[in-house]
Protein backbone atom coordinates (compact mmCIF):
# COMPACT_ATOMS: atom_id res chain seq x y z
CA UNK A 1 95.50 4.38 -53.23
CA UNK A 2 94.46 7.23 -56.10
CA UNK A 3 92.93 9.64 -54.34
CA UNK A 4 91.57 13.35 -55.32
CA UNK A 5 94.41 14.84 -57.56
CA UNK A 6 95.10 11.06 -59.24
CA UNK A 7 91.55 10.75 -60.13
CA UNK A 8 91.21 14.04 -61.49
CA UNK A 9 94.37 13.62 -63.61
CA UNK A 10 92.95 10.73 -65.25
CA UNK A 11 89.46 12.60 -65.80
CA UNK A 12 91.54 14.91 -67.88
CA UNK A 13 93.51 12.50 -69.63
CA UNK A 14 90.52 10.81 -70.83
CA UNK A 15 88.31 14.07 -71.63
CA UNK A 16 90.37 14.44 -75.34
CA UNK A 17 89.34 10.69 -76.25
CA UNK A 18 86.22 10.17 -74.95
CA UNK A 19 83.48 12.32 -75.41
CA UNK A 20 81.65 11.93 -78.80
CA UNK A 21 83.27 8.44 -79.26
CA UNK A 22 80.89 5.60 -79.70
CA UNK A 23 81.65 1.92 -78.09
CA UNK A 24 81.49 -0.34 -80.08
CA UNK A 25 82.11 -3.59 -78.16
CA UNK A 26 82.39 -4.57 -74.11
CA UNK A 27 84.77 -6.93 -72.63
CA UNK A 28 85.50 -7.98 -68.93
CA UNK A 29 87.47 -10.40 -67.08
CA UNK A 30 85.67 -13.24 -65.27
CA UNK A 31 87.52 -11.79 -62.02
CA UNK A 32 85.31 -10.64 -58.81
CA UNK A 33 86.60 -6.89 -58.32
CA UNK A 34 85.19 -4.98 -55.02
CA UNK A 35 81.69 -5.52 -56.32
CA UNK A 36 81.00 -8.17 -59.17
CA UNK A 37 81.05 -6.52 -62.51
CA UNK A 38 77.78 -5.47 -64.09
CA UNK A 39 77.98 -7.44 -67.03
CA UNK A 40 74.05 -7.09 -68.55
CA UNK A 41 74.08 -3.45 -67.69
CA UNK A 42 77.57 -2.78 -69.06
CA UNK A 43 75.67 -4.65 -72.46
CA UNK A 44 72.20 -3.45 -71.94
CA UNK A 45 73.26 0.80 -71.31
CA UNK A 46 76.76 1.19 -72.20
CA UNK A 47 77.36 -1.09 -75.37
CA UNK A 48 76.19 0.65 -78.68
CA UNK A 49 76.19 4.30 -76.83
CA UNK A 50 77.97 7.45 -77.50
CA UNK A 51 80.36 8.90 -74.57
CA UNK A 52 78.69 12.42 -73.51
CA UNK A 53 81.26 13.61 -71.07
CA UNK A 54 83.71 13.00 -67.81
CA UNK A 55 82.55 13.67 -64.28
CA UNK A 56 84.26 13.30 -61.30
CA UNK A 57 82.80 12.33 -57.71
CA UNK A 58 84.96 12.34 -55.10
CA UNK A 59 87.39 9.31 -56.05
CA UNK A 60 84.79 8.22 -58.75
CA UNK A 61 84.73 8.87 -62.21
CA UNK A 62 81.87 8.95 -63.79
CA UNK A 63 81.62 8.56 -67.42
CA UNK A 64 78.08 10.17 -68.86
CA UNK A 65 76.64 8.23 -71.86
CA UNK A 66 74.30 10.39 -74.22
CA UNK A 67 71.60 8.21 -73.86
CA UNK A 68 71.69 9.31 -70.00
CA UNK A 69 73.54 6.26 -68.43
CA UNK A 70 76.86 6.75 -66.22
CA UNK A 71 79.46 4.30 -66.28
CA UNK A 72 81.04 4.89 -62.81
CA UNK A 73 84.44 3.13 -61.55
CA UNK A 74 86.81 3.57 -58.57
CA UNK A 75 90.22 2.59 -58.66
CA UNK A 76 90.32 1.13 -55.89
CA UNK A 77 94.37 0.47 -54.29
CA UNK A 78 95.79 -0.20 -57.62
CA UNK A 79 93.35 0.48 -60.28
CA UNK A 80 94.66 2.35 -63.90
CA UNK A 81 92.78 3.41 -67.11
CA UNK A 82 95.11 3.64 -70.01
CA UNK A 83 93.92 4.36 -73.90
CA UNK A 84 95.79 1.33 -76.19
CA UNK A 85 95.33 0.62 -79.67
CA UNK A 86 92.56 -1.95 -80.00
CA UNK A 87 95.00 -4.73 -81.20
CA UNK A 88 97.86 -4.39 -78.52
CA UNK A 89 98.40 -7.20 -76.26
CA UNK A 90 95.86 -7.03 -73.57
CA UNK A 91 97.61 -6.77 -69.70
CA UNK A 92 97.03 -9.65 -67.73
CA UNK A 93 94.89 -7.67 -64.61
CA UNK A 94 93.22 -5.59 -67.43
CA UNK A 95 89.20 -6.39 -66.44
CA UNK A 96 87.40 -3.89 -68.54
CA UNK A 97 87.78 -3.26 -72.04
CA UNK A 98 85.89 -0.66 -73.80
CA UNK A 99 86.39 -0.12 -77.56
CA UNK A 100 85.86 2.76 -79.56
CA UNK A 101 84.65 3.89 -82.89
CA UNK A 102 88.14 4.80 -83.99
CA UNK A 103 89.70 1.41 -83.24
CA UNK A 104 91.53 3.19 -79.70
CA UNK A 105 90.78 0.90 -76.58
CA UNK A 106 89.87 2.18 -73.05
CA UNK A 107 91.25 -0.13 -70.30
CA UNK A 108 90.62 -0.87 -66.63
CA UNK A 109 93.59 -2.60 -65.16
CA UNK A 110 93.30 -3.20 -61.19
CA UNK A 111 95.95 -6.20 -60.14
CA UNK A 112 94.56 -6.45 -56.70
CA UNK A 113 91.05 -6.12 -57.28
CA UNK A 114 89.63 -3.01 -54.99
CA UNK A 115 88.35 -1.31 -57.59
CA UNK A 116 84.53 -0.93 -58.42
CA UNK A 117 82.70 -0.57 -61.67
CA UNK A 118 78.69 0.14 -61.30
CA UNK A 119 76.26 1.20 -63.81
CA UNK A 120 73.45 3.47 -63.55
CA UNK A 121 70.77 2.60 -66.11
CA UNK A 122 69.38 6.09 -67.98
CA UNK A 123 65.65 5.09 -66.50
CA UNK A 124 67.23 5.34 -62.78
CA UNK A 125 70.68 7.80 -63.18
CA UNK A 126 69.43 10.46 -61.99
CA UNK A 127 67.64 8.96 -58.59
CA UNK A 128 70.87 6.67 -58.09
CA UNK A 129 73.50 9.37 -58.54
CA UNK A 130 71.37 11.60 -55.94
CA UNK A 131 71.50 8.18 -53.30
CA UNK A 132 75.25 8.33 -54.34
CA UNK A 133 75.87 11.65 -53.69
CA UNK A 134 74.21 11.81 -50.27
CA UNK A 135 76.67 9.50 -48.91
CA UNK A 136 79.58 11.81 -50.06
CA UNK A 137 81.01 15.11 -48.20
CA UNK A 138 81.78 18.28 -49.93
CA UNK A 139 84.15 18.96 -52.82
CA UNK A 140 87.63 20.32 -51.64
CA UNK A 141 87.52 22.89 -55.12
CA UNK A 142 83.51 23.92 -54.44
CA UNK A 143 82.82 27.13 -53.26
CA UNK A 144 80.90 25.90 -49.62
CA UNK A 145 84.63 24.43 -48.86
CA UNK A 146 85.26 27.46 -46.64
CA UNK A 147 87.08 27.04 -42.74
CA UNK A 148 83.53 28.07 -41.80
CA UNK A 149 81.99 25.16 -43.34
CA UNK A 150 84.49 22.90 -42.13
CA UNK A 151 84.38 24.23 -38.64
CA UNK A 152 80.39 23.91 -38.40
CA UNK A 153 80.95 20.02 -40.34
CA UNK A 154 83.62 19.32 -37.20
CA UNK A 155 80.97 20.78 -34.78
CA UNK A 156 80.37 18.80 -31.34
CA UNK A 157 82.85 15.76 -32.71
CA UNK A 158 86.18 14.88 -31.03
CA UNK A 159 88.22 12.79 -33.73
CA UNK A 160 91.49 13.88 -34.47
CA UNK A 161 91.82 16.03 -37.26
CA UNK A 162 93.13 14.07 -39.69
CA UNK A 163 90.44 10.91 -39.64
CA UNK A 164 88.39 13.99 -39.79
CA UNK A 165 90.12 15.13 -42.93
CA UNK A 166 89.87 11.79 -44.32
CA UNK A 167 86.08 10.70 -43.47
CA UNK A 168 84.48 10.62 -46.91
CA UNK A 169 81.15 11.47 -45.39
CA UNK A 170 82.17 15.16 -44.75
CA UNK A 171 85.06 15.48 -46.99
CA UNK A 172 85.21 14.37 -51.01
CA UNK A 173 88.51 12.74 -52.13
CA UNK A 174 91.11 13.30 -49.31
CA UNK A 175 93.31 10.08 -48.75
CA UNK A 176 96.27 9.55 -46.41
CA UNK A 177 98.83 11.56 -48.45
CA UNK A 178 97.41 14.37 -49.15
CA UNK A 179 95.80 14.89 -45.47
CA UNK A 180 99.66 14.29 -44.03
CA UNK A 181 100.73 17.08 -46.42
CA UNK A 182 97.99 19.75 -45.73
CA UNK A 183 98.03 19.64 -42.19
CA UNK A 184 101.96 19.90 -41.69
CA UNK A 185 101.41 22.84 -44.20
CA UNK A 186 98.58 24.35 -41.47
CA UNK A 187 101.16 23.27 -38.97
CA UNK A 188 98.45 21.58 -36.88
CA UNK A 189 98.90 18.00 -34.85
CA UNK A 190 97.13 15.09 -37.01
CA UNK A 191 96.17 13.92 -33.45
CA UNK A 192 94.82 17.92 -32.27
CA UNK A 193 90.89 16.71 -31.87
CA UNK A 194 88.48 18.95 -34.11
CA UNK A 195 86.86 20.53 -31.24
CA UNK A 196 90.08 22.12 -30.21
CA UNK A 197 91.02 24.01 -33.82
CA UNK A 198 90.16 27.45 -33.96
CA UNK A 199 88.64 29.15 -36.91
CA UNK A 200 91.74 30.38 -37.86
CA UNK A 201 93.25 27.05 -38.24
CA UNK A 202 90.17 25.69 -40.40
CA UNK A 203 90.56 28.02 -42.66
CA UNK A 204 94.05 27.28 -42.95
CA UNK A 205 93.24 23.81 -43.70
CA UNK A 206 90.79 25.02 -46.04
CA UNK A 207 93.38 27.50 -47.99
CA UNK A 208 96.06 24.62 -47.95
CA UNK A 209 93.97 21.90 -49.01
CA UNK A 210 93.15 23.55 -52.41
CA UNK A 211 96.74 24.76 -52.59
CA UNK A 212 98.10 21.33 -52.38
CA UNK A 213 95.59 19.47 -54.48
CA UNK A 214 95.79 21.96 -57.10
CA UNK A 215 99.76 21.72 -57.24
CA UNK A 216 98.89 17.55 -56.83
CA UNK A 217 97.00 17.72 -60.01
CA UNK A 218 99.20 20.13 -61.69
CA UNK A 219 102.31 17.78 -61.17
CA UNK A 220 100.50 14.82 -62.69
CA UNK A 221 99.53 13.07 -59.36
CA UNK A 222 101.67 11.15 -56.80
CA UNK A 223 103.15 7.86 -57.88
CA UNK A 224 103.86 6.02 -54.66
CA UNK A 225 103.51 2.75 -55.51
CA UNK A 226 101.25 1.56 -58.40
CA UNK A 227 99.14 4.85 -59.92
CA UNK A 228 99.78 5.78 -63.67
CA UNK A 229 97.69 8.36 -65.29
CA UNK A 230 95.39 7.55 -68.74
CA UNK A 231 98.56 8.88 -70.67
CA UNK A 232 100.62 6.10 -68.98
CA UNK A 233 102.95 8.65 -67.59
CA UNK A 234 103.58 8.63 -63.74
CA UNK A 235 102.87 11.92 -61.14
CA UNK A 236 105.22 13.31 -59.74
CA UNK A 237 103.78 15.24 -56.98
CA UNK A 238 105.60 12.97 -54.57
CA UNK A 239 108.92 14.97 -55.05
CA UNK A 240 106.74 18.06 -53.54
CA UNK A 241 105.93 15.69 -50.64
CA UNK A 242 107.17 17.80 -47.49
CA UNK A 243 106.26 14.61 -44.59
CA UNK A 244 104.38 11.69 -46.44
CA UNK A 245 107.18 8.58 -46.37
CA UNK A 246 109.48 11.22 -45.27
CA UNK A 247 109.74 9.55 -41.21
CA UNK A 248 113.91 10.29 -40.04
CA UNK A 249 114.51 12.51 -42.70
CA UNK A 250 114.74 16.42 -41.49
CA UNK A 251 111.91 18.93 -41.85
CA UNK A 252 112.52 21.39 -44.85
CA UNK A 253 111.50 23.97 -42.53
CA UNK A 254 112.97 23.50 -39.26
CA UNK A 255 115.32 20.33 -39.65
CA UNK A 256 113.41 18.97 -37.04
CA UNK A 257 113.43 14.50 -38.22
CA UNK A 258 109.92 13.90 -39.27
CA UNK A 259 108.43 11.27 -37.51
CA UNK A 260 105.74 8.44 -37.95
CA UNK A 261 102.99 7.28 -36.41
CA UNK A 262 99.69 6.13 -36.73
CA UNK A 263 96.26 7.24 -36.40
CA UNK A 264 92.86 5.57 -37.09
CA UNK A 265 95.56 2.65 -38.14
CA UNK A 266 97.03 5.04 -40.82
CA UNK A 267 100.60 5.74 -41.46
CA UNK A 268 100.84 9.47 -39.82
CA UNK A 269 103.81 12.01 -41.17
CA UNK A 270 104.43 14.75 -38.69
CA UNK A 271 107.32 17.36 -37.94
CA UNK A 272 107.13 17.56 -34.22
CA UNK A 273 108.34 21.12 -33.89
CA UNK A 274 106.31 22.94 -36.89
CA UNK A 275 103.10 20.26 -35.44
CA UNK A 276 103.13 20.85 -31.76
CA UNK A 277 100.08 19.49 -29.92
CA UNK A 278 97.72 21.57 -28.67
């Protein structure tokens, strides 16, 4: 599943193309995604209306209209957005088309269907991106993502740390792969419940988490199974992985074997030497 640095690669991708661009004309697919798509909104506020900007939210993008509506979709497992030439051949899972003003085509292709696209009308945006946003934790790249923050967010709760990590309620944007790889680089136990990690330790997550996203985003994403940026090039922040899909081979730190388990019925990546329980 995209998460965090996947998302944001594909904000930038489509940031050159985008804004100031006009759409000209709306199609979809008569496929059922997560949610049904929106089709008299996508008409009604989209269709005719200049792209302002951009925006990511956690694992959404949001694309701002002038006119004040936000196109926002979530890629779901598989979900891609690619920029074709209006007249190439369209893909067979491709279920929303948007074409611009200079003949260029953005598409949404999703071949198992877990992606979302919503609208927000310009009349209620603003009060429906506010509902949306209380629903969503903190930004790992904001300044309030401190160890103190996370330590008071983790106060009085005994999950393990990495459900903890990965609860989209407290914390914007972290998936499975990225919360393997930040907490072997804290060298804490995914299992270690939040009420046992010391301030010390949540900062580390803290410091690591940006670390590792930034380096995510820098390398153009992970590619584990299905993601592909809106340049159609892969990521290849999976060669950087240090534990994720790593179980029997040796730690690069301590040729310890990595081993897997699960937690909160997650694949879990864990050296068991540099991640002693605690």
């Amino acid at each position: 599943m995209p998460e965090l640095p996947e998302v944001e690669v594909t904000r930038r991708g489509l940031l050159p193309h985008l804004p100031g661009r006009k759409i000209t004309r709306i199609s979809w697919s008569n496929k059922r995604l997560r949610t049904p798509i929106p089709r008299k909104l996508l008409s009604s506020a989209i269709a005719g209306d200049r792209v302002h900007t951009v925006d990511r939210r956690a694992k959404y993008l949001l694309i701002r209209m002038a006119g004040g509506s936000v196109l926002v979709l979530h890629l779901g497992m598989t979900g891609k957005i690619g920029l074709f030439p209006g007249d190439a051949p369209r893909a067979r899972h491709d279920h929303l088309r948007l074409l611009l003003e200079n003949g260029m085509e953005m598409r949404f292709n999703d071949s198992r269907r877990f992606g979302s696209i919503l609208v927000w009308p310009a009349e209620h945006a603003a009060e429906l991106e506010e509902r949306f946003n209380r629903g969503k934790g903190i930004e790992p790249f904001s300044a309030e993502f401190t160890g103190t923050t996370l330590k008071h967010l983790a106060n009085n709760r005994r999950q393990p740390v990495k459900s903890f990590l990965m609860d989209s309620r407290r914390i914007a944007g972290i998936g499975n792969i990225y919360a393997n790889e930040i907490l072997f680089a804290a060298g804490i136990f995914p299992e270690t419940s939040v009420n046992r990690i010391s301030s010390l330790q949540w900062q580390a997550i803290a410091t690591h988490c940006q670390e590792i996203l930034t380096r995510a985003i820098e390398a153009g994403g992970s590619t584990i199974s299905d993601f592909i940026g809106s340049s159609g090039a892969p990521g290849y922040f999976q060669l950087q992985l240090q534990v994720y899909g790593r179980a029997g081979d040796p730690c690069a730190c301590c040729t310890t074997l990595i081993e897997k388990s699960k937690t909160g019925g997650r694949a879990t990546f864990f050296c068991p030497r540099c991640q002693q329980p605690q």
